[in-house]
N, C-alpha and C. Protein backbone atom coordinates (compact mmCIF):
# COMPACT_ATOMS: atom_id res chain seq x y z
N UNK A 1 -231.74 85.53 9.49
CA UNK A 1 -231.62 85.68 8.06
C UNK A 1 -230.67 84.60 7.56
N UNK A 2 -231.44 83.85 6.45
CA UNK A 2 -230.09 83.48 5.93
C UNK A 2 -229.78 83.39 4.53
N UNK A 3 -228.66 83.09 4.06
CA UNK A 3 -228.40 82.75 2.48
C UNK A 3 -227.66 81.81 2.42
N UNK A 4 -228.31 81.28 0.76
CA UNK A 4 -227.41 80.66 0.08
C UNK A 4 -226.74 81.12 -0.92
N UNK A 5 -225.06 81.32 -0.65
CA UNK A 5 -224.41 81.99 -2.29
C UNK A 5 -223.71 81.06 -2.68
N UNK A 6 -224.01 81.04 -3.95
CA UNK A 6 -223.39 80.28 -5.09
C UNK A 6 -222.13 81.39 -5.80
N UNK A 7 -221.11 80.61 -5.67
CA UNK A 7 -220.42 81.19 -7.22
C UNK A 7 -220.16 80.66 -8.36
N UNK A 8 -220.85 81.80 -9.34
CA UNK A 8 -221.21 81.23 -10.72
C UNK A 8 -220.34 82.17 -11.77
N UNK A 9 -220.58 81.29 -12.98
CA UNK A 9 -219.99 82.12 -14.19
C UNK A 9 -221.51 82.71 -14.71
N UNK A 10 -222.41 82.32 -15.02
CA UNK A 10 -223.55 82.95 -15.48
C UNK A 10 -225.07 82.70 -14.87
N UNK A 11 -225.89 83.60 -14.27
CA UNK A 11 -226.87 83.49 -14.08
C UNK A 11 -227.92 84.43 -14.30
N UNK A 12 -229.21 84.08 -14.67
CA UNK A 12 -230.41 85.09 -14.88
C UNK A 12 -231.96 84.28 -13.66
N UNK A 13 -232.67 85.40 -14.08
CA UNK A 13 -233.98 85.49 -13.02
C UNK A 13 -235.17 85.72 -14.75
N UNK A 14 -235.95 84.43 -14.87
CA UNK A 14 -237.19 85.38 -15.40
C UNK A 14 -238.16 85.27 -14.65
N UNK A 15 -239.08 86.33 -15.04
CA UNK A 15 -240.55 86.21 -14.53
C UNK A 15 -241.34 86.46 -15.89
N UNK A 16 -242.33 85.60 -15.92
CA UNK A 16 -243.53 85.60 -17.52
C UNK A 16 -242.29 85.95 -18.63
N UNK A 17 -241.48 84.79 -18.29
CA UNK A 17 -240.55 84.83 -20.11
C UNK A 17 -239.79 86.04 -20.05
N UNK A 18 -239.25 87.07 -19.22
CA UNK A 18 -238.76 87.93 -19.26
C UNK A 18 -237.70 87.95 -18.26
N UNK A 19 -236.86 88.23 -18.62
CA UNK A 19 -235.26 88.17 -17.80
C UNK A 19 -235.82 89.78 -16.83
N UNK A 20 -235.60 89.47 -15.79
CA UNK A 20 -235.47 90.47 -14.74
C UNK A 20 -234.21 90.76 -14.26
N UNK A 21 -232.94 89.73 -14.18
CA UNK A 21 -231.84 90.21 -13.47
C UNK A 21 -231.07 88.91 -14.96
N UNK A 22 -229.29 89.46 -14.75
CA UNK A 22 -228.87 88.71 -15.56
C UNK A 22 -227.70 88.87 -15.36
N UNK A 23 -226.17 88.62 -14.84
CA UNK A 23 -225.05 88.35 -14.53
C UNK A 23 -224.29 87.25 -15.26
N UNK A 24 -223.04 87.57 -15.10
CA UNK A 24 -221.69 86.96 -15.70
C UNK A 24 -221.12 86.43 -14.24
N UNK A 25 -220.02 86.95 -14.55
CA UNK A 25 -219.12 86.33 -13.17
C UNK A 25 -219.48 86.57 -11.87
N UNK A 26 -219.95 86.16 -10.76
CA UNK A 26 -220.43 86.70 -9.67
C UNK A 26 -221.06 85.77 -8.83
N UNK A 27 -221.98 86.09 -7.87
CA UNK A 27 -222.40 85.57 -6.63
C UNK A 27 -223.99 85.87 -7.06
N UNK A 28 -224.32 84.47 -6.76
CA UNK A 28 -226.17 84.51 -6.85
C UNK A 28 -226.56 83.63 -5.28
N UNK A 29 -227.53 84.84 -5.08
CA UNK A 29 -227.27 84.82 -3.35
C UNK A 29 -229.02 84.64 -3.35
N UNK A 30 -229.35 83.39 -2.72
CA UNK A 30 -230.71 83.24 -2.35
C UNK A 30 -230.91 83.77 -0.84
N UNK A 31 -232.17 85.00 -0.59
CA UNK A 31 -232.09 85.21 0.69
C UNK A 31 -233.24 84.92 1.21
N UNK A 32 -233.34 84.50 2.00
CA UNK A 32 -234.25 83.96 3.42
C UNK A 32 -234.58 85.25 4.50
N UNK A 33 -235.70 85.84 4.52
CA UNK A 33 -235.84 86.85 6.16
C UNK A 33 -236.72 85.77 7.03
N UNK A 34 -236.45 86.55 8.27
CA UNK A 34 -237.18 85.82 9.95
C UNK A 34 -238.10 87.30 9.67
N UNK A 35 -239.17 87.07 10.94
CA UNK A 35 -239.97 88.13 11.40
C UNK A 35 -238.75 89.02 12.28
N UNK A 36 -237.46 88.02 13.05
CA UNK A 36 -236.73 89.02 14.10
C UNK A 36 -235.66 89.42 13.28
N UNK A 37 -235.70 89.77 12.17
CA UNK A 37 -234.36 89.66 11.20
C UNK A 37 -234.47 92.15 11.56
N UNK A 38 -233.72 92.44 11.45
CA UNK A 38 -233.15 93.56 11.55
C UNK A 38 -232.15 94.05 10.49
N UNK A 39 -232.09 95.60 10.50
CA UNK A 39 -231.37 96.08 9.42
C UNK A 39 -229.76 95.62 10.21
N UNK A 40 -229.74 95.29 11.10
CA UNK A 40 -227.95 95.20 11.66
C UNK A 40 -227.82 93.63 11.05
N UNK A 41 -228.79 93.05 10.75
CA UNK A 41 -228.70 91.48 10.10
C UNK A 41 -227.91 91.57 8.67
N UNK A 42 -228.76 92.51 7.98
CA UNK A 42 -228.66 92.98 6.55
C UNK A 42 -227.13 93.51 6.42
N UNK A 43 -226.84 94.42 7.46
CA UNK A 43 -225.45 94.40 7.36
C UNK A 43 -224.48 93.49 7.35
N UNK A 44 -224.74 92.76 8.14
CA UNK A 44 -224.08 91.88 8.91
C UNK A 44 -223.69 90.59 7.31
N UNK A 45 -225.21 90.43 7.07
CA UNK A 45 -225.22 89.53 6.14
C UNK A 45 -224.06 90.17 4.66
N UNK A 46 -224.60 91.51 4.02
CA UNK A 46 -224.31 92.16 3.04
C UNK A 46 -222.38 91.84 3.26
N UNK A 47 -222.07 92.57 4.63
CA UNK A 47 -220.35 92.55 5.07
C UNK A 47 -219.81 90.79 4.25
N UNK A 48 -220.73 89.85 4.97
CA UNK A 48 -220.05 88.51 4.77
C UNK A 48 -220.22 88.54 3.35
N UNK A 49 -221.38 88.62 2.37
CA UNK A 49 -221.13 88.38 1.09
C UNK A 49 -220.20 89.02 -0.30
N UNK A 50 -219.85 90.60 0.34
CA UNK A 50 -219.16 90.71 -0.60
C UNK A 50 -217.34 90.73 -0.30
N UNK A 51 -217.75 90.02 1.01
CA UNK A 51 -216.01 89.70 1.27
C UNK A 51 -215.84 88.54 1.47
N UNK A 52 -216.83 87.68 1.34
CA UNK A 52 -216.58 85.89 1.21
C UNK A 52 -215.61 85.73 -0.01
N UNK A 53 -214.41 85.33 0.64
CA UNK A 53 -213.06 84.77 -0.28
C UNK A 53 -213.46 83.63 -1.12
N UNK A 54 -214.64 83.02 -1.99
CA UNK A 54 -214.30 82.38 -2.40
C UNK A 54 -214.01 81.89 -4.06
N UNK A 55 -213.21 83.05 -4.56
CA UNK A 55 -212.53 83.21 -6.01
C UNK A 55 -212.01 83.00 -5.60
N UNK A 56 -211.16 82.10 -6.73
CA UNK A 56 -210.02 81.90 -7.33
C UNK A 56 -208.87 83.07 -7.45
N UNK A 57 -207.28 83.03 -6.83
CA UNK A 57 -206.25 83.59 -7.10
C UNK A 57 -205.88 82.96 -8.18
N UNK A 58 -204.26 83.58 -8.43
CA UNK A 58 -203.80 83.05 -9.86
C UNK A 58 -203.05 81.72 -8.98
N UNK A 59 -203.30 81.67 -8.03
CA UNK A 59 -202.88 79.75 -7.37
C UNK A 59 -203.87 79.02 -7.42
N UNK A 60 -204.76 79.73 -7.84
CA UNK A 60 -206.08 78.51 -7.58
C UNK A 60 -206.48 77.96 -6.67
N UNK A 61 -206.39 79.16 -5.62
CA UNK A 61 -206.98 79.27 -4.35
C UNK A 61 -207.99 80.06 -3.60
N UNK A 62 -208.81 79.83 -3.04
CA UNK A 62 -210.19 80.55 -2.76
C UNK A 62 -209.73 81.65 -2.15
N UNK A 63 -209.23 83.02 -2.60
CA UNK A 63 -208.61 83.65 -1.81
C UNK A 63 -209.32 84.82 -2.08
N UNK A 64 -209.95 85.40 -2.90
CA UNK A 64 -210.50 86.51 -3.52
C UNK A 64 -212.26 86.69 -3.26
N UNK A 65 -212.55 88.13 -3.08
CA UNK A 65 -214.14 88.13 -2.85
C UNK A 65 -214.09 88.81 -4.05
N UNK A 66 -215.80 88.79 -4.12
CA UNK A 66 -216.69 89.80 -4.87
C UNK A 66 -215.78 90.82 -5.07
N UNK A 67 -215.70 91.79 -4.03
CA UNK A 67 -215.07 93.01 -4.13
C UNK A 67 -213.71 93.13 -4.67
N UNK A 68 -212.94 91.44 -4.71
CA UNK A 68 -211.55 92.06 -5.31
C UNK A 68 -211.48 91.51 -6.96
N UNK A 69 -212.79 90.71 -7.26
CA UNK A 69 -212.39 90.37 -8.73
C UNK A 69 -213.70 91.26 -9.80
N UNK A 70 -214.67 92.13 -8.85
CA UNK A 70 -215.07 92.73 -9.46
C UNK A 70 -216.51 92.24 -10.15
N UNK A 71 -216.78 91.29 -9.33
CA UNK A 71 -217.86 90.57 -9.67
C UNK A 71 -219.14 91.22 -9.47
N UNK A 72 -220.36 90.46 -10.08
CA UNK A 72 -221.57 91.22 -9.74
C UNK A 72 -222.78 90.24 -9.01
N UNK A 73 -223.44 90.32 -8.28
CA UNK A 73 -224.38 89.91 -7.58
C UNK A 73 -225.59 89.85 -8.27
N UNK A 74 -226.73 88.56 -8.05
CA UNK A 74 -227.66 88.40 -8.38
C UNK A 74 -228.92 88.19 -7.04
N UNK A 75 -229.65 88.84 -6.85
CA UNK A 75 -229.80 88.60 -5.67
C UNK A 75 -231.72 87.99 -5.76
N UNK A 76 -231.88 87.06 -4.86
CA UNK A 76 -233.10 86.60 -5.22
C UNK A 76 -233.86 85.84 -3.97
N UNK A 77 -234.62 86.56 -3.60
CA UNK A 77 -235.98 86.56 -2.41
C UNK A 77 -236.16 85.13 -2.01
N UNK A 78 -236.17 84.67 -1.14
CA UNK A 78 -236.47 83.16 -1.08
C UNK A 78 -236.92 82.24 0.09
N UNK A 79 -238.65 83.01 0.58
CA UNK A 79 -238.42 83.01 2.03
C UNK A 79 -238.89 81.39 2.45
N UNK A 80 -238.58 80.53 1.44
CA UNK A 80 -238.46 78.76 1.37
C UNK A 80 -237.17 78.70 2.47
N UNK A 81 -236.39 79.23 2.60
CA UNK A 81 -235.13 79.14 3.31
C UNK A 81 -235.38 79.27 4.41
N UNK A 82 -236.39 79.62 4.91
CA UNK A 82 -236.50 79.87 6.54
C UNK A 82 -238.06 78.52 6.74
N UNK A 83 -238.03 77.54 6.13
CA UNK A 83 -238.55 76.16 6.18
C UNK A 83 -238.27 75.28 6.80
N UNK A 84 -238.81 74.80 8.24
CA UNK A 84 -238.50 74.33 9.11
C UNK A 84 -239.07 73.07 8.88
N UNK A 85 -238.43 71.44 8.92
CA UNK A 85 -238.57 70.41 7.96
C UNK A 85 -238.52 69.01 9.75
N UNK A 86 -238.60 69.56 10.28
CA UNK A 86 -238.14 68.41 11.60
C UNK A 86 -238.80 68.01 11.71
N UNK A 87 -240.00 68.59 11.83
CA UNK A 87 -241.51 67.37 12.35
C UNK A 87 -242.15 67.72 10.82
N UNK A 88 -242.95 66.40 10.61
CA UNK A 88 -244.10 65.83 9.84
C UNK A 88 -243.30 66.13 8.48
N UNK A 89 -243.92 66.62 7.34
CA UNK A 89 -243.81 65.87 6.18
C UNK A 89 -243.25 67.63 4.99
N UNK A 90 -244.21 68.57 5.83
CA UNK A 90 -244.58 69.60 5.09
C UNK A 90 -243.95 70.85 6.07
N UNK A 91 -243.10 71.37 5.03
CA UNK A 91 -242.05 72.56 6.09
C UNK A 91 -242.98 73.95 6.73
N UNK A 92 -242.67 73.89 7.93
CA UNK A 92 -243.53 75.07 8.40
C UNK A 92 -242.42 76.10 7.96
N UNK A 93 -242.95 77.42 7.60
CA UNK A 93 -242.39 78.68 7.65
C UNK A 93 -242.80 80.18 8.41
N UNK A 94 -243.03 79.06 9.46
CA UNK A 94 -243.35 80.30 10.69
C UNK A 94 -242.70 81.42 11.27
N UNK A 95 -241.20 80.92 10.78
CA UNK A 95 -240.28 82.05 10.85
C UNK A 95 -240.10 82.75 10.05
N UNK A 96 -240.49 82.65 8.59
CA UNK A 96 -240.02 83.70 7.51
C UNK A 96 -241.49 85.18 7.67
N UNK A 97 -240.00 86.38 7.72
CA UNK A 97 -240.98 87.77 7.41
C UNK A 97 -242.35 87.61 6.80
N UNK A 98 -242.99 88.65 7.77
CA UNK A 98 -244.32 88.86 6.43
C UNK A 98 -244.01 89.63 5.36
N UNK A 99 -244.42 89.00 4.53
CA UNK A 99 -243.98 89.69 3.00
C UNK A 99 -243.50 91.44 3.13
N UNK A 100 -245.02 92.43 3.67
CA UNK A 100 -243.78 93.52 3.84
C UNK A 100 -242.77 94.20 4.41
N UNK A 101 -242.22 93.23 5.81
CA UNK A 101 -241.08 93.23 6.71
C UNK A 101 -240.19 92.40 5.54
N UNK A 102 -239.99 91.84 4.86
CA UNK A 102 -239.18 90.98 3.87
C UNK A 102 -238.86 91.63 2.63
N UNK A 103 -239.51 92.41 2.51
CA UNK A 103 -239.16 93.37 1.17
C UNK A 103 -238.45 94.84 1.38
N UNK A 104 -239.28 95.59 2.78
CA UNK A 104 -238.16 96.50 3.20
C UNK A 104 -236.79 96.17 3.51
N UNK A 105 -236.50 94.36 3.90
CA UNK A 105 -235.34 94.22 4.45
C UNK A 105 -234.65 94.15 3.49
N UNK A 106 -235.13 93.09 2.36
CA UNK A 106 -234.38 92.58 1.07
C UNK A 106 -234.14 94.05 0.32
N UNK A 107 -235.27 94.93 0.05
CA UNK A 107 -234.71 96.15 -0.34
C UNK A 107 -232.84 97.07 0.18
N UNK A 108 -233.64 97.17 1.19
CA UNK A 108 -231.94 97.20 2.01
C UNK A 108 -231.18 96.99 1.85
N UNK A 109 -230.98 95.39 1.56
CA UNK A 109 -229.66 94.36 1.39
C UNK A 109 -229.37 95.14 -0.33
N UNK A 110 -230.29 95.12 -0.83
CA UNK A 110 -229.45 95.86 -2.24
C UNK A 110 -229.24 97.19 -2.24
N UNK A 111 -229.67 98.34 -1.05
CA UNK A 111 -229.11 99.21 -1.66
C UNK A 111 -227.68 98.94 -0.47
N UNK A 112 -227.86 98.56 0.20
CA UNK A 112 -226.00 98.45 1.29
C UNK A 112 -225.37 97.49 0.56
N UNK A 113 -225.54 96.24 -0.60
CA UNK A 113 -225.09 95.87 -1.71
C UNK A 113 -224.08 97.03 -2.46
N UNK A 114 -225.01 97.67 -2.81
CA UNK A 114 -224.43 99.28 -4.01
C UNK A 114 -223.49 100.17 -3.56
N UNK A 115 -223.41 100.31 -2.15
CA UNK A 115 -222.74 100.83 -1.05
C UNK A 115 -221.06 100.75 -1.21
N UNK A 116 -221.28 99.60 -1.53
CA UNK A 116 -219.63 98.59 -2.23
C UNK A 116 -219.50 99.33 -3.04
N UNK A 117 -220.23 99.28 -4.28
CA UNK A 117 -219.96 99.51 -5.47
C UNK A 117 -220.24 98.42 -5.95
N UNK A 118 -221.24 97.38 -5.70
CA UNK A 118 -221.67 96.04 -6.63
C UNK A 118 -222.58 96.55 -7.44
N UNK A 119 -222.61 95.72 -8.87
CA UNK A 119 -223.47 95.53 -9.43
C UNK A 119 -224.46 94.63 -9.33
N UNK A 120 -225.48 95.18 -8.52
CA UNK A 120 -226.90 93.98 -8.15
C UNK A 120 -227.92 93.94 -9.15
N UNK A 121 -228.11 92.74 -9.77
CA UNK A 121 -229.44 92.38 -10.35
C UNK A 121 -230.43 91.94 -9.64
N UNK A 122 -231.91 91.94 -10.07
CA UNK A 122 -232.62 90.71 -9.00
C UNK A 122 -233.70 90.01 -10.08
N UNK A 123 -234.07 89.24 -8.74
CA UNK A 123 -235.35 88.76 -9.08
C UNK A 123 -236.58 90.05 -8.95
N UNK A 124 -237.67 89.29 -9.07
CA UNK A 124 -238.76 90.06 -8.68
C UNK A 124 -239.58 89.59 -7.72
N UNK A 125 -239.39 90.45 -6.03
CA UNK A 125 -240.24 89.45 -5.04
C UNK A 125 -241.48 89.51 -5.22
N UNK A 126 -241.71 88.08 -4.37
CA UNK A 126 -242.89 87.43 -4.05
C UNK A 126 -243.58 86.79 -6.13
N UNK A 127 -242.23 86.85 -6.37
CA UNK A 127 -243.18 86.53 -8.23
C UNK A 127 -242.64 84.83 -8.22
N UNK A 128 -243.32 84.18 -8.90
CA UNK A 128 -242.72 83.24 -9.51
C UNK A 128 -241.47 83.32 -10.09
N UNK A 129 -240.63 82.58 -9.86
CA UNK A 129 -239.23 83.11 -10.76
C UNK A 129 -238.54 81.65 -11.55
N UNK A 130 -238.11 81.59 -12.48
CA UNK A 130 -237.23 81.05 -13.20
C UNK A 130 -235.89 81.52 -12.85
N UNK A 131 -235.14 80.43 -12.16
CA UNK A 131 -233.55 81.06 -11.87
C UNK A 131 -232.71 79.89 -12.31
N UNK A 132 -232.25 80.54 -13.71
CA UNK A 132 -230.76 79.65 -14.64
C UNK A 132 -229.42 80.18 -14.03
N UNK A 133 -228.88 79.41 -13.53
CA UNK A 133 -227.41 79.53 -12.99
C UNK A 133 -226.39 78.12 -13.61
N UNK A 134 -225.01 78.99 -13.88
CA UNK A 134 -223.84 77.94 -14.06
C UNK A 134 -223.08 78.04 -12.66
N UNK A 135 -223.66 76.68 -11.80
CA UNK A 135 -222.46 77.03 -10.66
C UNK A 135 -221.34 77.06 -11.04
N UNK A 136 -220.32 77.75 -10.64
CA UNK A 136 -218.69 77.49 -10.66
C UNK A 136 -217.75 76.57 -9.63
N UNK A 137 -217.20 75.43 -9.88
CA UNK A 137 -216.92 74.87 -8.81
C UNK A 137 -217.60 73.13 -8.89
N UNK A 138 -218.42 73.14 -8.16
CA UNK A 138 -219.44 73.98 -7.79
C UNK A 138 -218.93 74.49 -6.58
N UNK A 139 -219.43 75.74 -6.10
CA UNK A 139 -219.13 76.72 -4.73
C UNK A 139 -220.40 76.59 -4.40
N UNK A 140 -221.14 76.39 -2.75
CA UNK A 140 -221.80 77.06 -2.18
C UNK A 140 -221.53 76.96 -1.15
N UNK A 141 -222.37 78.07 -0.53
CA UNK A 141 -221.46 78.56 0.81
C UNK A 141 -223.29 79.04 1.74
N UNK A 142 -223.39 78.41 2.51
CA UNK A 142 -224.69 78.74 3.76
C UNK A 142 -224.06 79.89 4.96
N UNK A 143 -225.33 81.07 4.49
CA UNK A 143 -224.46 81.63 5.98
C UNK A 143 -226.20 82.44 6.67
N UNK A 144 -226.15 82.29 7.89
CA UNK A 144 -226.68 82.86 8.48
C UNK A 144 -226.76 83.74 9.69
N UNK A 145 -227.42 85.22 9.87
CA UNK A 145 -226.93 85.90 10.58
C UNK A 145 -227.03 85.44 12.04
N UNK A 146 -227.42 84.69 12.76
CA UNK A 146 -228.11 84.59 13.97
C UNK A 146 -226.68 83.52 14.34
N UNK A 147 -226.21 82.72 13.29
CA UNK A 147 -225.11 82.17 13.64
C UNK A 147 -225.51 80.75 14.02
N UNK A 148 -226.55 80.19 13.35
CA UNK A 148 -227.03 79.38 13.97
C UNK A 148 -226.39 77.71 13.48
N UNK A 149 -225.23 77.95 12.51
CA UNK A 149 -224.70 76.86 11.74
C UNK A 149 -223.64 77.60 11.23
């Protein structure tokens, strides 16, 4: 599994001209599933994102997560992330879930999201999506469960 989180001051998700998810201060987390991805991944993954330190203290230091400034999560399906680009021209994605191993998982990740006490928005999987974000920073941060980087 992996993600990309951004921290942003504002981001939304539409699908057909219609805002599906929509956040202020917070973490917009693109996620990636494997076919071998597991609910101990989802944990694993969920633990790192809402305790990734990287807010701002009043030093202006990356010292603060999600969970201590109260931020809210945007969370958005993205199985382009598991696009394997080494040979030829055109990314294989032989590793990303079949769509409904990828949706029970991503389901998951938001309700052990809520678990916290986050406020999760989303996209809408497998839709076309429009995703407007203000990075902050800019911050991004790659993490994957398998540990592979």
């Amino acid at each position: 599994m992996r993600a990309v989180v951004q921290r942003i001051s504002h981001g939304k998700v539409e699908v057909n001209n219609q805002v599906t998810g929509e956040i202020e201060k917070g973490l917009l987390v693109y996620l990636g599933i494997t076919a071998e991805d597991t609910v101990e991944d989802i944990k694993y993954m969920v633990e790192k994102v809402v305790n990734l330190r990287i807010f701002e203290d009043e030093e202006e230091k990356m010292n603060l997560s999600l969970l201590d400034t109260n931020g809210k999560l945007l969370l958005v399906s993205q199985f382009t992330l598991m696009g394997d680009c080494r040979k030829g021209r055109r990314p294989n994605f032989g590793e990303a879930a079949r769509p409904e191993k990828a949706q029970e998982l991503y389901n998951i990740f938001i309700e052990e999201s809520k678990k916290h006490n986050v406020e999760v928005e989303t996209g809408v999987f497998q839709a076309h999506m429009m995703v407007h974000s203000i990075n902050d920073g800019p911050v991004t941060i790659l993490i994957d469960s398998k540990k592979t980087f």
